[in-house]
Protein backbone atom coordinates (compact mmCIF):
# COMPACT_ATOMS: atom_id res chain seq x y z
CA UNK A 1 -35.62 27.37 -4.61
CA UNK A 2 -38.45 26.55 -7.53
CA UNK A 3 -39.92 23.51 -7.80
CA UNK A 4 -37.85 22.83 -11.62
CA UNK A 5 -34.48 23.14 -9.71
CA UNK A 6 -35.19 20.41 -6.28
CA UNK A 7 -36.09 18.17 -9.20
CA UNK A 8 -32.83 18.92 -10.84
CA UNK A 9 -31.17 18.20 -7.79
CA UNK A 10 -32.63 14.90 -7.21
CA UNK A 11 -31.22 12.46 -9.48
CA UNK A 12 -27.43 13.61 -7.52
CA UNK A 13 -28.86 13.20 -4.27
CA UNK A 14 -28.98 9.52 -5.48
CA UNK A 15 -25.78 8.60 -6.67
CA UNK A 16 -23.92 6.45 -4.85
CA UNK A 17 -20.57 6.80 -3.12
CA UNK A 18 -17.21 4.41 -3.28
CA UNK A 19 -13.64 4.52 -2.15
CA UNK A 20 -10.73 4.15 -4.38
CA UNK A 21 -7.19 4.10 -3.84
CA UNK A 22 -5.93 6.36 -7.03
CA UNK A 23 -9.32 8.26 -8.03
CA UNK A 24 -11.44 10.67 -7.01
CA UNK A 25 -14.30 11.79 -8.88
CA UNK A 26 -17.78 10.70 -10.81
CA UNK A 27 -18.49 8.02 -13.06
CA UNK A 28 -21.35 7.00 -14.97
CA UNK A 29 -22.88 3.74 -15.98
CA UNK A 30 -25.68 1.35 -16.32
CA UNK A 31 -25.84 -2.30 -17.43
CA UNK A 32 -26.50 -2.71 -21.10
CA UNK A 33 -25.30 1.02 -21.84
CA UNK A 34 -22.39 1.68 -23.83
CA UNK A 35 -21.03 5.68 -24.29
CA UNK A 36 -19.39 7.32 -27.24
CA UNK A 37 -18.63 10.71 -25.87
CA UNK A 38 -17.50 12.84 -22.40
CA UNK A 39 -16.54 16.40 -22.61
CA UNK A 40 -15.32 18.80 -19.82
CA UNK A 41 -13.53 21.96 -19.30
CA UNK A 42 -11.29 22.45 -16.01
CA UNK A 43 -8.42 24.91 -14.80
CA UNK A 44 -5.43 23.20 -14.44
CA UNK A 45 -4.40 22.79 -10.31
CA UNK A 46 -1.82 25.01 -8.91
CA UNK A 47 -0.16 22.59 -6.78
CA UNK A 48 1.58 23.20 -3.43
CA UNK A 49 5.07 21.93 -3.76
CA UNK A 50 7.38 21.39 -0.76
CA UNK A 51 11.26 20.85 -1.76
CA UNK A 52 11.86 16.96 -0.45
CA UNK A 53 8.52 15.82 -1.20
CA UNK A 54 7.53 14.90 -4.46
CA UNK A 55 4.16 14.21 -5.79
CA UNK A 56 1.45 13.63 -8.74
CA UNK A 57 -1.86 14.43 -9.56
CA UNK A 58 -3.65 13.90 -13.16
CA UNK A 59 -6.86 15.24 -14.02
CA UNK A 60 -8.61 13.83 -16.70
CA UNK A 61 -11.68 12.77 -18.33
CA UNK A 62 -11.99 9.25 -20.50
CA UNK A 63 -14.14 6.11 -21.57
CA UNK A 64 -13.86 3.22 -19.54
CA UNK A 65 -11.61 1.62 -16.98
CA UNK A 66 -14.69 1.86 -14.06
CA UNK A 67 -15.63 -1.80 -14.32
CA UNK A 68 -13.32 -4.15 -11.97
CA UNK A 69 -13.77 -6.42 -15.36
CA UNK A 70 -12.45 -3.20 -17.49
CA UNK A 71 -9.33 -4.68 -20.16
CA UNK A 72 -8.97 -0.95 -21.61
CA UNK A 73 -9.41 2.84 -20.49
CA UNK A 74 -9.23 6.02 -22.96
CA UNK A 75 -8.28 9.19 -21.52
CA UNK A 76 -7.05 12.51 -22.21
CA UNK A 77 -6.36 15.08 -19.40
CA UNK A 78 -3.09 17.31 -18.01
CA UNK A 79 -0.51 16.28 -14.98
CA UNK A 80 0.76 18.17 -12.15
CA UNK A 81 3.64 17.23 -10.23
CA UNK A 82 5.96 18.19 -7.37
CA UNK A 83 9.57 17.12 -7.37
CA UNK A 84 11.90 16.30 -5.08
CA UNK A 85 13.50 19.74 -5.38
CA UNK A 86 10.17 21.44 -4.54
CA UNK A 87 9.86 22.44 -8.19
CA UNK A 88 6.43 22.11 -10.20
CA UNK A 89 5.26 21.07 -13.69
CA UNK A 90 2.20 21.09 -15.60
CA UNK A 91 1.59 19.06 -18.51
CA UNK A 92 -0.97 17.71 -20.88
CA UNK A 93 -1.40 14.08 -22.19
CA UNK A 94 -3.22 11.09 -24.03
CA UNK A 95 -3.49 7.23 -22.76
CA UNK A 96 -4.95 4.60 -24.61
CA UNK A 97 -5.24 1.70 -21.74
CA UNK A 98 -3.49 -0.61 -21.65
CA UNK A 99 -0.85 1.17 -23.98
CA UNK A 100 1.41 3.87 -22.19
CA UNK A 101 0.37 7.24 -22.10
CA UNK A 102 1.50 9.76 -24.99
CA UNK A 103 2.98 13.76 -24.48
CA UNK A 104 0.85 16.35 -25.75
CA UNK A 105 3.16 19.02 -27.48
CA UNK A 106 1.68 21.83 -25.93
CA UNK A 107 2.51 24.12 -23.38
CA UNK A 108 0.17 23.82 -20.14
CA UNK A 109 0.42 26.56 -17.33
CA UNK A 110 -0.88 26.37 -13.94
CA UNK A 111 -4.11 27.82 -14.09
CA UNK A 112 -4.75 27.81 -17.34
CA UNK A 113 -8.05 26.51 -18.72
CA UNK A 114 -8.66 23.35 -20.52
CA UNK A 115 -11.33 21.70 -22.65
CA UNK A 116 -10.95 18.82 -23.10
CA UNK A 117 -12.96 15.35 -25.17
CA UNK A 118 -12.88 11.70 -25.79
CA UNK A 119 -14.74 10.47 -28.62
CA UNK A 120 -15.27 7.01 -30.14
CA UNK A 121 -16.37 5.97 -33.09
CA UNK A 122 -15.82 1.84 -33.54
CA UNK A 123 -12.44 1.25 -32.96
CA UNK A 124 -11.37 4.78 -33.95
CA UNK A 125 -10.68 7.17 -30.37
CA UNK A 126 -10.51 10.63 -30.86
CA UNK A 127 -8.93 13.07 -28.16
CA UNK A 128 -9.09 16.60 -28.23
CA UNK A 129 -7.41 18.73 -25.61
CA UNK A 130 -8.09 22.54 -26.30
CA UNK A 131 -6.02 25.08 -23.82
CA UNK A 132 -8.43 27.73 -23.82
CA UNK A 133 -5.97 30.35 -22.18
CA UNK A 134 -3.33 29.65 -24.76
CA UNK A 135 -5.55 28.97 -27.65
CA UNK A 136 -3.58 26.11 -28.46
CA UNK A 137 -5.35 22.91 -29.67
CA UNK A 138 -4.67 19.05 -30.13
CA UNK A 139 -6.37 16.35 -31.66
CA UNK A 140 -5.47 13.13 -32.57
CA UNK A 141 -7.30 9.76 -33.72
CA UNK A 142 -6.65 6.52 -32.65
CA UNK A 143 -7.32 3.49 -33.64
CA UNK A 144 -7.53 0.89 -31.06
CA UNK A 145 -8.24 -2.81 -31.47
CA UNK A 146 -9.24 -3.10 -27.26
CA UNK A 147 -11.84 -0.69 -25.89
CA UNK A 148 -14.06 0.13 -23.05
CA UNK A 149 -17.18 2.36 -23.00
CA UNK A 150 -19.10 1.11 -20.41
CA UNK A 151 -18.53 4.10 -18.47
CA UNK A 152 -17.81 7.79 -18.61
CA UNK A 153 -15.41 9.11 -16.27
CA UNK A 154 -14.16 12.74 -14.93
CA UNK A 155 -11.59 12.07 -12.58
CA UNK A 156 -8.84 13.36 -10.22
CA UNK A 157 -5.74 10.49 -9.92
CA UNK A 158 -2.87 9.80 -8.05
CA UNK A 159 -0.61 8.41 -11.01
CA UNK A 160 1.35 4.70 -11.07
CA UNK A 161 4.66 4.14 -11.09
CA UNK A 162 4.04 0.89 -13.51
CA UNK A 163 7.76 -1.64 -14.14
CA UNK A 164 5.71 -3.64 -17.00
CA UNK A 165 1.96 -3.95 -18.03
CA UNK A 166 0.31 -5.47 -14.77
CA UNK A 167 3.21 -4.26 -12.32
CA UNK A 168 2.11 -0.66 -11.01
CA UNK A 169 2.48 1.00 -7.74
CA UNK A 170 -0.16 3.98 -6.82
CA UNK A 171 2.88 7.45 -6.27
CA UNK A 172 2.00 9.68 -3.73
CA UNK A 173 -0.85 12.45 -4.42
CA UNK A 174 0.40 15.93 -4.95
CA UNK A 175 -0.71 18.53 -3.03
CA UNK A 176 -3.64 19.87 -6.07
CA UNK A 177 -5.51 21.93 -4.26
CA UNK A 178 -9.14 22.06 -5.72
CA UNK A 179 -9.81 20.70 -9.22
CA UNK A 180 -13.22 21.84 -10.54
CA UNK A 181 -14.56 19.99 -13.30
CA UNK A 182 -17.41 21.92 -15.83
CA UNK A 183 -19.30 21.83 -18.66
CA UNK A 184 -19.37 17.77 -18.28
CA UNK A 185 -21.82 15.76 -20.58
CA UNK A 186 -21.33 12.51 -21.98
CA UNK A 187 -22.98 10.80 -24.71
CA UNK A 188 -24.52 7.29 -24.76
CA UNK A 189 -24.01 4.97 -28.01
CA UNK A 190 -27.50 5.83 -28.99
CA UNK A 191 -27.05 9.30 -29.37
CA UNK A 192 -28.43 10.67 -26.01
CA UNK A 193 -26.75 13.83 -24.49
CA UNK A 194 -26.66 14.43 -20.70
CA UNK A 195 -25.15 15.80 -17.49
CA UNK A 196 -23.75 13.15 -15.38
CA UNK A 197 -26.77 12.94 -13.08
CA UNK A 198 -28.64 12.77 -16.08
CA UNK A 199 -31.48 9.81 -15.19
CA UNK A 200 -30.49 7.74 -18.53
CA UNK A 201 -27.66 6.26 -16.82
CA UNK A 202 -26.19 5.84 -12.67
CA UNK A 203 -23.78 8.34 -11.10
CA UNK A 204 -20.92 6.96 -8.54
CA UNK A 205 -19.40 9.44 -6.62
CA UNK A 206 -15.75 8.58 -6.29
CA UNK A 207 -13.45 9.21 -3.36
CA UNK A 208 -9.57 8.86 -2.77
CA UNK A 209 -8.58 6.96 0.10
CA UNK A 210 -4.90 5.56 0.02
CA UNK A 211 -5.25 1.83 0.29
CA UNK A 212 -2.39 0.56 2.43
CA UNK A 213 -1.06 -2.25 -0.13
CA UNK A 214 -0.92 -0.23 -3.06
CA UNK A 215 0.53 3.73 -1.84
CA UNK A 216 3.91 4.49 -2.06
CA UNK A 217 4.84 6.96 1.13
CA UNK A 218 5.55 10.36 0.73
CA UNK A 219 9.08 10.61 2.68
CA UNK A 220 9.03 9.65 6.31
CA UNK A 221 5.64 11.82 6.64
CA UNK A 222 2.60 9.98 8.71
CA UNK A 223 0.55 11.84 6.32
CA UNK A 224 -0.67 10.88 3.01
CA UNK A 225 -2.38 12.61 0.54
CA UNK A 226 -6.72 11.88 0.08
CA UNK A 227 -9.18 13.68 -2.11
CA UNK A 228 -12.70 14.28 -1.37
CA UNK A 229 -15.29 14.52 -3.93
CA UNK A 230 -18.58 17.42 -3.72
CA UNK A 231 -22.15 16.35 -4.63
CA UNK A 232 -23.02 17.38 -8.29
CA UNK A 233 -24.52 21.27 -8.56
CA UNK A 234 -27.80 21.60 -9.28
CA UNK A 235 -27.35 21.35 -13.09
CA UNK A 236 -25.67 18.01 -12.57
CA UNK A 237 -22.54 19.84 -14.77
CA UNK A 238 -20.04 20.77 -12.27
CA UNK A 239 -18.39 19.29 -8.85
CA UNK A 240 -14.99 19.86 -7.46
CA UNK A 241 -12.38 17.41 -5.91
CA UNK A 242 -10.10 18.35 -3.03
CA UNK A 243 -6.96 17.28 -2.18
CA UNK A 244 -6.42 16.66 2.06
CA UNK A 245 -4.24 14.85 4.51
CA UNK A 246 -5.19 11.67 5.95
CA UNK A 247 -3.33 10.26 8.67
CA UNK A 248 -1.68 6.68 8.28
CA UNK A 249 -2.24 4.31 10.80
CA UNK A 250 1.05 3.08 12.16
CA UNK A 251 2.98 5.21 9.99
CA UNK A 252 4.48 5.18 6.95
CA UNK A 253 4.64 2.56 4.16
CA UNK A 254 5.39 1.07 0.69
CA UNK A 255 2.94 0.16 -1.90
CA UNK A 256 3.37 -3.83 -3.11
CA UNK A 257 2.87 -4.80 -6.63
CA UNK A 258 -0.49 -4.59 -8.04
CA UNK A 259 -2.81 -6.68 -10.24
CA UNK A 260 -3.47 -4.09 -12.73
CA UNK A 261 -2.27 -1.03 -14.80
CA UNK A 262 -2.12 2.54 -13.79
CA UNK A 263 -4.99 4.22 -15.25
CA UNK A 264 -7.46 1.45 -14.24
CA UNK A 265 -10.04 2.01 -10.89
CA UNK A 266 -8.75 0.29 -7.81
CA UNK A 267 -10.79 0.40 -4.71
CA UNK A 268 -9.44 0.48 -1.09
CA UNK A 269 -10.77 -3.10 -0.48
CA UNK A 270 -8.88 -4.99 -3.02
């Protein structure tokens, strides 16, 4: 390897690594920094369904929503699901936290690949979800009187099953496969354009771990669904997530109510 690509490497050597309950990928963020912008481009997962087991995945990128402190989260990305007949969908979608998320009208097929950006300008969030295999294209502004941009955010999540705005309980992970994220950059509120190990700003590197209060079981299984999350490639650009079993101590259980909305970061400890 040359000397230019080790020092490429470096800065995602360094970032640090948490556990989460419903997400699994990077974030950026440093204190005082604010973003405006994250892009990425991903294939949507092909999940493996098995008829009496239902499960959920989302993949998405967004602003916000890292910060225990967070009071918002804006996100656009594409769901896929297992139901209880074995059966799976794909589908694409918009979320404004703490509003509910929003349909996109568009047609998403396992496999197919999707760009995909959250922009903010003020109060006014733009999303723009582009199925590059379709070549069909969204975009729709928002204007939203709560927002977060302390962070940038690509992320694999096990969706919530959420009974009124702070009453949400973590559904079991579907079976994704591999979800490889590319092409991510985000952009800082002072204009500056980078990869996410990009030294203007910290990298965590996020990884799914059911915690025990807050994960719905999946059946009678013993087994719940985890995700792991790669180090960064050399560019800092692309990483992929990866769905796997975990074992759960003493068997199976039921999630009790949580403290905050689906959509928001929730790590094992809490």
């Amino acid at each position: 390897m040359s000397c230019a690509a080790l020092a490429l490497v470096a800065p995602a050597a360094l970032a640090s690594t948490t556990e989460s309950s419903n997400w699994a990928g990077y974030a950026v963020h440093r204190s005082g920094l604010t973003f405006r912008q994250v892009t990425a481009t991903w294939h949507q997962p092909i999940p493996i369904c098995t008829a009496g087991q239902p499960g959920y995945s989302a993949v998405w990128i967004g602003l916000g929503g890292y910060s225990e402190t967070s009071n918002a989260l804006e996100q656009v990305g594409t769901e896929a699901d297992c139901a209880f007949s074995g059966r799976t969908s794909s589908s694409g979608w918009y979320e404004l936290v703490p509003a509910p998320s929003r349909g996109i009208r568009l047609t998403v097929r396992a496999g197919d690949l999707i760009s995909a950006s959250v922009k903010l300008v003020g109060h006014a969030v733009t999303v723009r979800f582009e199925d590059l295999t379709a070549h069909r294209s969204f975009t729709k502004t928002v204007h939203d009187s709560t927002v977060d941009v302390s962070s940038a955010d690509w992320i694999v999540e096990a969706p919530s099953d959420c009974t009124s705005a702070t009453i949400c309980q973590t559904l079991p992970l579907a079976d994704f496969g591999d979800a490889i994220f590319q092409q991510t950059t985000a952009v800082s509120s002072t204009g500056h354009k980078g990869s996410i190990s990009d030294r203007a700003w910290s990298a965590t590197k996020i990884n799914l771990v059911p915690g025990r209060r807050r994960f719905i079981a999946n059946g009678s299984s013993d087994l719940a669904g985890a995700a792991s999350t790669s180090a960064l490639t050399s560019a800092g650009t692309s990483f992929t997530v990866r769905y796997y079993y975990l074992p759960i101590p003493g068997g199976p259980y039921y999630a009790r109510r949580a403290s905050l909305p689906g959509g928001y970061l929730r790590h094992s400890s809490r």
